[in-house]
Protein backbone atom coordinates (compact mmCIF):
# COMPACT_ATOMS: atom_id res chain seq x y z
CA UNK A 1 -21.05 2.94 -19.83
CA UNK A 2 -24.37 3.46 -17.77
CA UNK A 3 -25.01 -0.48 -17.89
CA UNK A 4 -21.34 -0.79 -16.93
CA UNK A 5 -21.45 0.93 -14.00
CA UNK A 6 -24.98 -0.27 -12.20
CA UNK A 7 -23.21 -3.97 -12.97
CA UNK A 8 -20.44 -3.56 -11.77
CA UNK A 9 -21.32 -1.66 -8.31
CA UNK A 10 -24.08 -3.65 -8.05
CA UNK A 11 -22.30 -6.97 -8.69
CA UNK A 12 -19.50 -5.58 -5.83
CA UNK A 13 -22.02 -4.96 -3.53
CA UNK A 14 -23.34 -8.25 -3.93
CA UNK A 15 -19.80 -9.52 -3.72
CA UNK A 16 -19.43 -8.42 -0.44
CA UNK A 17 -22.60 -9.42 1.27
CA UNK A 18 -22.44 -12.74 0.26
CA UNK A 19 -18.68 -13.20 0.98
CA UNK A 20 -20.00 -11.98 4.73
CA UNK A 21 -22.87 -14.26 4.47
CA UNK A 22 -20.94 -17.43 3.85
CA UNK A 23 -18.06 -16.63 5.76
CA UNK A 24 -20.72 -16.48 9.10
CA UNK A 25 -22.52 -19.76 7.85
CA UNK A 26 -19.13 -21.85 7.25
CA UNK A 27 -16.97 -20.45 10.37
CA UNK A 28 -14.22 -19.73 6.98
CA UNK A 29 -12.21 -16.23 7.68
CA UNK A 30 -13.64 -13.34 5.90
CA UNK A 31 -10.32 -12.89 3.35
CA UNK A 32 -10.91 -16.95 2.31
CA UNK A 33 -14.07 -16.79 1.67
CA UNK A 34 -13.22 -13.71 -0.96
CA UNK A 35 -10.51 -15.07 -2.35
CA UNK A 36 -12.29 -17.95 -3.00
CA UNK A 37 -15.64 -16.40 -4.47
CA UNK A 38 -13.17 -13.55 -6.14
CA UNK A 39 -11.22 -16.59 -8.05
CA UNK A 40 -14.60 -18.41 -9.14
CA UNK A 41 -16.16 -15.30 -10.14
CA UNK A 42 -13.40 -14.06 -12.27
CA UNK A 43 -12.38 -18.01 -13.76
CA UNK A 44 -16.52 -18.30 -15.21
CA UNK A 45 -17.07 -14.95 -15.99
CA UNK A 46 -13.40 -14.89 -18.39
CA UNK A 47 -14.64 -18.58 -20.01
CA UNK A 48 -17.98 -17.33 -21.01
CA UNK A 49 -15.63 -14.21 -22.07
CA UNK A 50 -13.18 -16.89 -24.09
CA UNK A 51 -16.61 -18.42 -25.27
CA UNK A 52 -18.03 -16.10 -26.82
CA UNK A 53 -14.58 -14.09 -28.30
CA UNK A 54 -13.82 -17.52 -30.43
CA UNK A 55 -16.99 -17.54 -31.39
CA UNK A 56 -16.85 -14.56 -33.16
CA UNK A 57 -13.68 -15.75 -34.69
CA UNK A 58 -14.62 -18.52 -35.88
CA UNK A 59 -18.30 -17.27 -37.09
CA UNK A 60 -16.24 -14.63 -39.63
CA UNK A 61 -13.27 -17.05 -40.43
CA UNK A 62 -15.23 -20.24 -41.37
CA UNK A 63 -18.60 -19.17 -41.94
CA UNK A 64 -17.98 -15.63 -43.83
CA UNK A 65 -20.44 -14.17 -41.06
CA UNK A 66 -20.08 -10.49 -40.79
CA UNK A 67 -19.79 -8.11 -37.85
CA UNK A 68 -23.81 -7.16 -37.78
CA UNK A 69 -24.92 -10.71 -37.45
CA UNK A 70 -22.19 -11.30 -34.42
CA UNK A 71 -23.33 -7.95 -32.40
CA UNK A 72 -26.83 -9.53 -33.00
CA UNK A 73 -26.15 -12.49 -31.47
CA UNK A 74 -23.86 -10.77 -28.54
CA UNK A 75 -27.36 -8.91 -28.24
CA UNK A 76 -29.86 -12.24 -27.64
CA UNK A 77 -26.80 -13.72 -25.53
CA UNK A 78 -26.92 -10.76 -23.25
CA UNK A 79 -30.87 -11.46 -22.93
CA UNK A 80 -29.82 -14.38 -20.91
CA UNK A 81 -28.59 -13.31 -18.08
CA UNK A 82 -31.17 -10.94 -16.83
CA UNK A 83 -33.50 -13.79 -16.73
CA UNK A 84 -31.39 -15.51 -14.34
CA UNK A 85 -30.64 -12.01 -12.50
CA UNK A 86 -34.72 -11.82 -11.65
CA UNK A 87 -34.19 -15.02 -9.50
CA UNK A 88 -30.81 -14.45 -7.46
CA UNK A 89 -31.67 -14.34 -3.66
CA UNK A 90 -32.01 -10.77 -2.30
CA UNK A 91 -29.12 -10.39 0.28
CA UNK A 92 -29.57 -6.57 1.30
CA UNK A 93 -30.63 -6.98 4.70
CA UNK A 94 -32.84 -3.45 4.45
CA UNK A 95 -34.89 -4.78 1.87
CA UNK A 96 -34.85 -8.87 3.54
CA UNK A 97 -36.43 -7.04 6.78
CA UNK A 98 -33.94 -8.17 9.99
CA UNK A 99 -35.99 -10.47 11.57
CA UNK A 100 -36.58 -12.56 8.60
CA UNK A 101 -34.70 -15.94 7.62
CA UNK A 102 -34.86 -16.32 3.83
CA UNK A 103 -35.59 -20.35 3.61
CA UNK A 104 -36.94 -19.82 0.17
CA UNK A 105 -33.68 -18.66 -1.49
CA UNK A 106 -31.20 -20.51 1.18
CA UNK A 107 -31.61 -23.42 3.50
CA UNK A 108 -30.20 -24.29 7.12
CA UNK A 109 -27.14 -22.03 8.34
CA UNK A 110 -26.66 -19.92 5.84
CA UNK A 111 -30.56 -18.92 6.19
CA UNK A 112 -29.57 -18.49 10.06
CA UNK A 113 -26.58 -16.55 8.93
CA UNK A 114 -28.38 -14.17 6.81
CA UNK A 115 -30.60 -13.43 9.67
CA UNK A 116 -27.95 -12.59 11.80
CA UNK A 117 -25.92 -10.46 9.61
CA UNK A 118 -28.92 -8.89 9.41
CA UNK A 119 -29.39 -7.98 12.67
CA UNK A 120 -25.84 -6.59 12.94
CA UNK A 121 -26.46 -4.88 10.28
CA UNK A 122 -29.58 -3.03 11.79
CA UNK A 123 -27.35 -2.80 15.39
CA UNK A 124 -24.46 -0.48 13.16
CA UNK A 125 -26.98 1.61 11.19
CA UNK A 126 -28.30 2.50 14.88
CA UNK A 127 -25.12 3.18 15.77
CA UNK A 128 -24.66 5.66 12.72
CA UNK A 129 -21.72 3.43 11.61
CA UNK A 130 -23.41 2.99 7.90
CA UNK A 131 -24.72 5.30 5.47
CA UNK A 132 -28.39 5.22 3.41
CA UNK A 133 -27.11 7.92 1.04
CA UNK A 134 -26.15 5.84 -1.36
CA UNK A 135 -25.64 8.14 -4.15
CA UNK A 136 -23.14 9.98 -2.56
CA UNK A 137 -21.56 6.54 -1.20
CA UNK A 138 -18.42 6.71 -3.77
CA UNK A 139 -17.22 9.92 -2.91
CA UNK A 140 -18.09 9.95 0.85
CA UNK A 141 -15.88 7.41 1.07
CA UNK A 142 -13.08 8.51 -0.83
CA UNK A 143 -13.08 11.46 1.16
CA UNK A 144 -13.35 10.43 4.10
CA UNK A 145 -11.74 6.75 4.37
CA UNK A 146 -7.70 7.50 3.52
CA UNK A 147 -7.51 3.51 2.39
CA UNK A 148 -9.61 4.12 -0.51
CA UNK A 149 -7.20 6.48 -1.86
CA UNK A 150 -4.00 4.40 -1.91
CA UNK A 151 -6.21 1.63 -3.60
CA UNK A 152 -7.91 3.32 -6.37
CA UNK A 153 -4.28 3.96 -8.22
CA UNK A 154 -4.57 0.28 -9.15
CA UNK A 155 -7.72 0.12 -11.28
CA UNK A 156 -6.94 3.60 -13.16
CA UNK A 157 -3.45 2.04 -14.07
CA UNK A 158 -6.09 -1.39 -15.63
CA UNK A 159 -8.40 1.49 -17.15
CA UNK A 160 -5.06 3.30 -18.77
CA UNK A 161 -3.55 -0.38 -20.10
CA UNK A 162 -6.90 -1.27 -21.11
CA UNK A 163 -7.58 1.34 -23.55
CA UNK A 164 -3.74 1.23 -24.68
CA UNK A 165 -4.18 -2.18 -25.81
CA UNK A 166 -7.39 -2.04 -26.91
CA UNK A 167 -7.18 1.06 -29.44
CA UNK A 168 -3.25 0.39 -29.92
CA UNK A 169 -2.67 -3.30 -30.03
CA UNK A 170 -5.92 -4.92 -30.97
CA UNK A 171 -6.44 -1.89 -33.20
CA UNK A 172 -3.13 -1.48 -35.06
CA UNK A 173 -0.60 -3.88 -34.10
CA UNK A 174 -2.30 -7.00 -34.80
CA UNK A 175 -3.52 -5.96 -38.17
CA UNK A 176 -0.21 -4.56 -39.09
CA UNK A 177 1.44 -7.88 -37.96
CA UNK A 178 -1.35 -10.56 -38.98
CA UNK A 179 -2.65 -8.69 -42.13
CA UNK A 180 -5.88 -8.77 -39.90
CA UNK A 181 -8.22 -6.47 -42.37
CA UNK A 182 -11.68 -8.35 -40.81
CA UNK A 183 -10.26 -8.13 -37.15
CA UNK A 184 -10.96 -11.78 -37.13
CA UNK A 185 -7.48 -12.95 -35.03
CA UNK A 186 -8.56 -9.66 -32.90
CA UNK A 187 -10.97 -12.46 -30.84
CA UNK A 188 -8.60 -15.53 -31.39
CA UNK A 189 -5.57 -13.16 -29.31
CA UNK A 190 -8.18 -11.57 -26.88
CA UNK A 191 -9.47 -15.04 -26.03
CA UNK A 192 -5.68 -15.98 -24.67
CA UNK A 193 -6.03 -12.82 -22.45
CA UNK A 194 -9.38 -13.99 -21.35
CA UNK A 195 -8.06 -17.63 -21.24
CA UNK A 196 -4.93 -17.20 -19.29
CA UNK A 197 -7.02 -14.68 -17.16
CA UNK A 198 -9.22 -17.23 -16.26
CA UNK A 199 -6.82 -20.15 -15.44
CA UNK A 200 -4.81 -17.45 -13.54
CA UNK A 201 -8.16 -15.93 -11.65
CA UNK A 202 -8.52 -19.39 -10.44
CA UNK A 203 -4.81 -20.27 -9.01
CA UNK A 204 -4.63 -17.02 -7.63
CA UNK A 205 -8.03 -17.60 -5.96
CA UNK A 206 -6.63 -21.06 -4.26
CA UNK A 207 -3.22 -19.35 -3.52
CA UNK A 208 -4.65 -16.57 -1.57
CA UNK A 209 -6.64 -18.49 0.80
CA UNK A 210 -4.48 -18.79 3.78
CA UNK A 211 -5.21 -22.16 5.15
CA UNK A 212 -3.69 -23.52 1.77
CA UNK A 213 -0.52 -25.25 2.52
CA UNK A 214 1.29 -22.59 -0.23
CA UNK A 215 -0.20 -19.01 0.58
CA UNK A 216 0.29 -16.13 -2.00
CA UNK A 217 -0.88 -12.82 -0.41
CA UNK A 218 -3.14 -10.40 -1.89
CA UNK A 219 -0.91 -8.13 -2.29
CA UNK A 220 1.74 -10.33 -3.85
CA UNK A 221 -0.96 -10.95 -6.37
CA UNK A 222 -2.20 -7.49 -7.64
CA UNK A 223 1.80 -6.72 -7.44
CA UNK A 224 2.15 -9.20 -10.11
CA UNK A 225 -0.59 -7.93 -12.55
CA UNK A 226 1.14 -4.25 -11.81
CA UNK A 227 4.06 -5.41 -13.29
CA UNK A 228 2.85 -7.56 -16.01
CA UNK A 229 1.18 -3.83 -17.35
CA UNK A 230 4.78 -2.38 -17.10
CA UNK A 231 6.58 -5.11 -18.51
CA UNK A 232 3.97 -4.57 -21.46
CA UNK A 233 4.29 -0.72 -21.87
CA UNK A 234 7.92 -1.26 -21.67
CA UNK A 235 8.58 -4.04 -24.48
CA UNK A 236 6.07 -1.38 -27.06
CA UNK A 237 8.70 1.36 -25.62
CA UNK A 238 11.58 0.16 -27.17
CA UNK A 239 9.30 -1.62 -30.29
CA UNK A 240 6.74 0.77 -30.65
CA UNK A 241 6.15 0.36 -34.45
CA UNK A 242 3.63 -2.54 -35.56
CA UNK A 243 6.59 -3.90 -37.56
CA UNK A 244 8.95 -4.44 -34.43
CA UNK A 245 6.58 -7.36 -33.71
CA UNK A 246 5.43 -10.77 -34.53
CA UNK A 247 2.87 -13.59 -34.09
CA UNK A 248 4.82 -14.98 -31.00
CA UNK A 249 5.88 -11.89 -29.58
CA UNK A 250 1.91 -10.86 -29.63
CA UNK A 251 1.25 -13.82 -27.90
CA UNK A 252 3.52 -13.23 -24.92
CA UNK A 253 1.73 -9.59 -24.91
CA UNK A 254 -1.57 -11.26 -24.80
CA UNK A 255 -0.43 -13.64 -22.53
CA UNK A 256 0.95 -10.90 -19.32
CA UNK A 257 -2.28 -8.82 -20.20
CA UNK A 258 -3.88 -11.98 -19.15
CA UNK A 259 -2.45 -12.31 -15.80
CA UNK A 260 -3.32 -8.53 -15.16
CA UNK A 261 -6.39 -9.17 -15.83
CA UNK A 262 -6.74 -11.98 -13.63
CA UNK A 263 -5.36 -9.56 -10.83
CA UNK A 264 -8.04 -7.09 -11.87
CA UNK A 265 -11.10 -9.10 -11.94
CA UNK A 266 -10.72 -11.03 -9.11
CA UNK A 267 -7.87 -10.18 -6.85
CA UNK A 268 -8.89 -6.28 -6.61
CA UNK A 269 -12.76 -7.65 -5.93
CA UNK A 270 -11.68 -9.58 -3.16
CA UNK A 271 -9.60 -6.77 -1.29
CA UNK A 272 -12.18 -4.50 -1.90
CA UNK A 273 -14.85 -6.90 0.32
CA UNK A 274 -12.11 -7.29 2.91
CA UNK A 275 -11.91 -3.58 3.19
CA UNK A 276 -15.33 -2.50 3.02
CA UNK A 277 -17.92 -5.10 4.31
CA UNK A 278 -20.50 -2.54 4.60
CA UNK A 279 -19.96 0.28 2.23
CA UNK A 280 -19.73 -2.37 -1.16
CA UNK A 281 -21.79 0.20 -3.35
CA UNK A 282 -18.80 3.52 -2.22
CA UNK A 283 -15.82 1.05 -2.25
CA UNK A 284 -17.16 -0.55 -5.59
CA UNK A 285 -18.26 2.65 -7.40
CA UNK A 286 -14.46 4.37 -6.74
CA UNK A 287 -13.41 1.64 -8.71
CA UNK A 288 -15.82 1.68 -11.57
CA UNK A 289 -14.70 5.34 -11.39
CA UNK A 290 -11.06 5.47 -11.63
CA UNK A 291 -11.15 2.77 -14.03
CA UNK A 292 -13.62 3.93 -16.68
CA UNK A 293 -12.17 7.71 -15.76
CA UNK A 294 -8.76 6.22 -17.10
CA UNK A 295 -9.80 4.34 -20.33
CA UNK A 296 -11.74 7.53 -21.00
CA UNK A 297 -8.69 9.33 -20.67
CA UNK A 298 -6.57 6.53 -22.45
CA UNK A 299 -8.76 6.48 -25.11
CA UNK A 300 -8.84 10.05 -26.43
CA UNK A 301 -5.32 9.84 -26.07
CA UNK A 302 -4.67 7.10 -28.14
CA UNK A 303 -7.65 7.52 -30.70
CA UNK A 304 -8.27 11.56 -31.03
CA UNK A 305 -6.29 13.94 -32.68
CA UNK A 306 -5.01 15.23 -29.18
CA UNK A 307 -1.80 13.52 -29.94
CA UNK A 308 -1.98 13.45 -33.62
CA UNK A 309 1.75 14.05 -35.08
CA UNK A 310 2.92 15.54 -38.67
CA UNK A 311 4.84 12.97 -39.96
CA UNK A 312 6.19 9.22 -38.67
CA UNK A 313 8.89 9.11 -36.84
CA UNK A 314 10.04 6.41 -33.92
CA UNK A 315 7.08 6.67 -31.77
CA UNK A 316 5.18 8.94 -34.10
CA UNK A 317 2.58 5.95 -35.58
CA UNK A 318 1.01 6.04 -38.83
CA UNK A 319 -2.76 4.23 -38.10
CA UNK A 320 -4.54 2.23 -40.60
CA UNK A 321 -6.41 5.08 -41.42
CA UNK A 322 -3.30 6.77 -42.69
CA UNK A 323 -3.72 9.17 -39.46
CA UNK A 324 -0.07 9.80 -37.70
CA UNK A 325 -0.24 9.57 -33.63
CA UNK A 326 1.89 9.44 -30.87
CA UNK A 327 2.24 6.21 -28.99
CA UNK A 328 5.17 7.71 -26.33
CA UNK A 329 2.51 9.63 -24.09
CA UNK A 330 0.16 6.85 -23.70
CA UNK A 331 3.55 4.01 -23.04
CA UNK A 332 5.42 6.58 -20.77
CA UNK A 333 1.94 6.92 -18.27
CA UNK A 334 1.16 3.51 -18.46
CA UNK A 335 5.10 2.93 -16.69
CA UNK A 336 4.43 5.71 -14.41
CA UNK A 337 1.11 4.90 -13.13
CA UNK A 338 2.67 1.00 -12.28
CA UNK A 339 5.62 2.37 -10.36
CA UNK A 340 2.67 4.77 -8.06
CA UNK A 341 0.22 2.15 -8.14
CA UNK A 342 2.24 -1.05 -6.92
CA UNK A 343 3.24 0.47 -3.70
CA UNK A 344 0.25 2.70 -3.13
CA UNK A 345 -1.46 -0.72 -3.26
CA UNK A 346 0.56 -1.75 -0.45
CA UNK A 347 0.42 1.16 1.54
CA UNK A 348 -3.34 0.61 1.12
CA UNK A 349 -3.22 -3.08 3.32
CA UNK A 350 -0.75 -1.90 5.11
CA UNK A 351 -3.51 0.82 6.58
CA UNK A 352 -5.81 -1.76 6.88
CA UNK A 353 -3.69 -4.44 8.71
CA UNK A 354 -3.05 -1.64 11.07
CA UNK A 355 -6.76 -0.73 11.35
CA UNK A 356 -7.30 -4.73 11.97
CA UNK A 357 -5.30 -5.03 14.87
CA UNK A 358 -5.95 -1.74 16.25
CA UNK A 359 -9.95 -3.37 16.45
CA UNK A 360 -8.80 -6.82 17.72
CA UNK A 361 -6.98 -5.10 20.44
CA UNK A 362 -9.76 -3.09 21.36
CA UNK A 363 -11.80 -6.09 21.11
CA UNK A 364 -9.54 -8.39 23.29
CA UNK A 365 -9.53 -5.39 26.03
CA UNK A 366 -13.18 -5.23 26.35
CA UNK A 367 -13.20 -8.94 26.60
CA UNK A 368 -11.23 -9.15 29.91
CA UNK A 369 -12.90 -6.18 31.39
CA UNK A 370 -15.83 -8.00 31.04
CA UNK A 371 -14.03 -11.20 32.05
CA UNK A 372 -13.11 -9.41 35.56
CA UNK A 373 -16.44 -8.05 36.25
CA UNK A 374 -17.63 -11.52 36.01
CA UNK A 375 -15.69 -12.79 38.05
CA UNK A 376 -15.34 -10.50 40.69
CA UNK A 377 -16.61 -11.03 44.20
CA UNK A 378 -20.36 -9.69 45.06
CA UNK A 379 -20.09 -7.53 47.99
């Protein structure tokens, strides 16, 4: 959980500065240039995710290997990337000093880009427009910027549907269905989430950028992944019992949790640059929040004797630990929190359109007073 969170806010942050940075050095529109690092992002980081899930498979199913030797390995693999963290370019102009152009890490415009973001960087903390207190950053900004509420909805509904099908399908379903004892087809499923996720991370990434000849808005997107999370809690609504299902039918589960996904790891990252630029650590650590808030939540729901029943009945579960729990609760909030988080999504960019224009107005204003000043006759 701790490493979880300094990734993932960190990683955001880092999102967003680059996304800025390239956008300058390229002349490509801010929400391109996110969609397109969001899709790349989210297409390697599944695959390495795919990678290493049939490799655990296949390590137990061919070569007998048990679960200690594979969390061994997971720990060496993890090694890895720190050693390649220790050499990324440093993009926080605070730290990069705002005169500075960082040839060593990037060459020609981009170097000249960084320099300049730099410098309007230093120009808005002047201004007061940015905050240092970054420990308070998440929840500054949800209480003061009314966006960030309408968007966080959408990564607490991923956190609830996340721990549903982790404790609930990969737990109990798939053994009941597969005869899965050694959790082995647990990675060979979870790899077609990651897989489709990452084929899906990448369309959506190409489909979003506007200047594509066939544009799929953001919000289209992450309304697609909201609904692939209700079409799933509905389907284990009316089959809730492990025996309801089979190898196909798990497949087209695996398969919409896949798209959600997609939506999730690469869709949400790139609205949350557009809409905070400068506060990446806030915007990003709401989301870590919510999310990990609601598997927390999902998860001693689904796992704890909170909703443990008496005996089995329809959506009263028996476990394969002979424990009895009910499925309903966890099913029912996993349908309501898609109907509130779809549109609260979309009243979310619907603020910030408004706030866009609103600025370009404002902007195009000052623009001809200045105009007419220039041009007006010295007395």
């Amino acid at each position: 959980g701790v490493g979880s969170s300094v990734l993932w806010v960190s990683q955001g942050a880092y999102f967003s500065a680059a996304s800025k940075l390239y956008s300058s050095a390229v002349g490509m529109p801010g929400e391109d240039v996110t969609s397109k690092f969001g899709g790349d992002f989210a297409s390697v980081f599944l695959l390495l995710e795919v990678c290493l899930k049939l490799l655990s498979t296949s390590l137990i199913e061919a070569a007998g290997v048990g679960w200690r030797v594979i969390f061994g390995l997971y720990t060496v693999v993890s090694i890895v990337p720190v050693v390649f963290l220790s050499r990324i370019a440093d993009l926080d102009p605070k730290r990069r000093g705002y005169g500075a152009v960082v040839r060593s890490a990037l060459e020609g415009e981009l170097a000249v880009a960084i320099n300049n973001e730099g410098a309007g960087d230093a120009r808005r903390r002047r201004a007061g427009c940015l905050t240092d207190n970054k420990a308070t950053a998440s929840l500054n900004l949800l209480l003061s910027d009314p966006k960030m509420k309408y968007l966080v909805p959408m990564p607490f509904l991923f956190g609830l549907s996340s721990a549903f099908s982790t404790s609930v399908i990969n737990g109990e379903v798939v053994e009941d269905v597969l005869k899965d004892d050694t959790s082995a087809f647990v990675g060979l499923l979870s790899a077609v989430t990651s897989l489709v996720a990452a084929a899906t991370s990448f369309a959506f990434g190409w489909l979003e950028s506007r200047h594509e000849s066939v544009h799929l808005g953001k919000g289209l997107a992450m309304s697609i992944g909201g609904l692939c999370y209700f079409s799933v809690a509905v389907q284990f609504l009316s089959y809730p019992a492990g025996s309801d299902w089979s190898l196909p039918g798990l497949v087209i589960i695996y398969t919409l949790l896949g798209i959600s996904r997609a939506t999730y790891e690469g869709t949400l990252r790139s609205v949350t640059a557009d809409m905070y630029p400068d506060d990446g650590e806030g915007a990003f650590g709401n989301i870590i929040l919510f999310g990990g808030s609601a598997s927390t939540l999902g998860y001693v729901l689904s796992v704890t004797d909170v909703l443990r029943c008496e005996q089995v009945s329809r959506y009263c579960v028996e476990y394969s630990d002979g424990s009895v729990h009910n499925v309903l609760v966890m099913e029912v909030l996993v349908i309501v929190m898609s109907v509130l988080a779809i549109p609260s999504f979309w009243r979310a960019i619907w603020m910030f359109r408004s706030s866009q224009s609103v600025s370009e107005e404002g902007s195009d204003d000052e623009g001809s007073v200045q105009m007419s000043v220039a041009t007006s006759p010295v007395v």
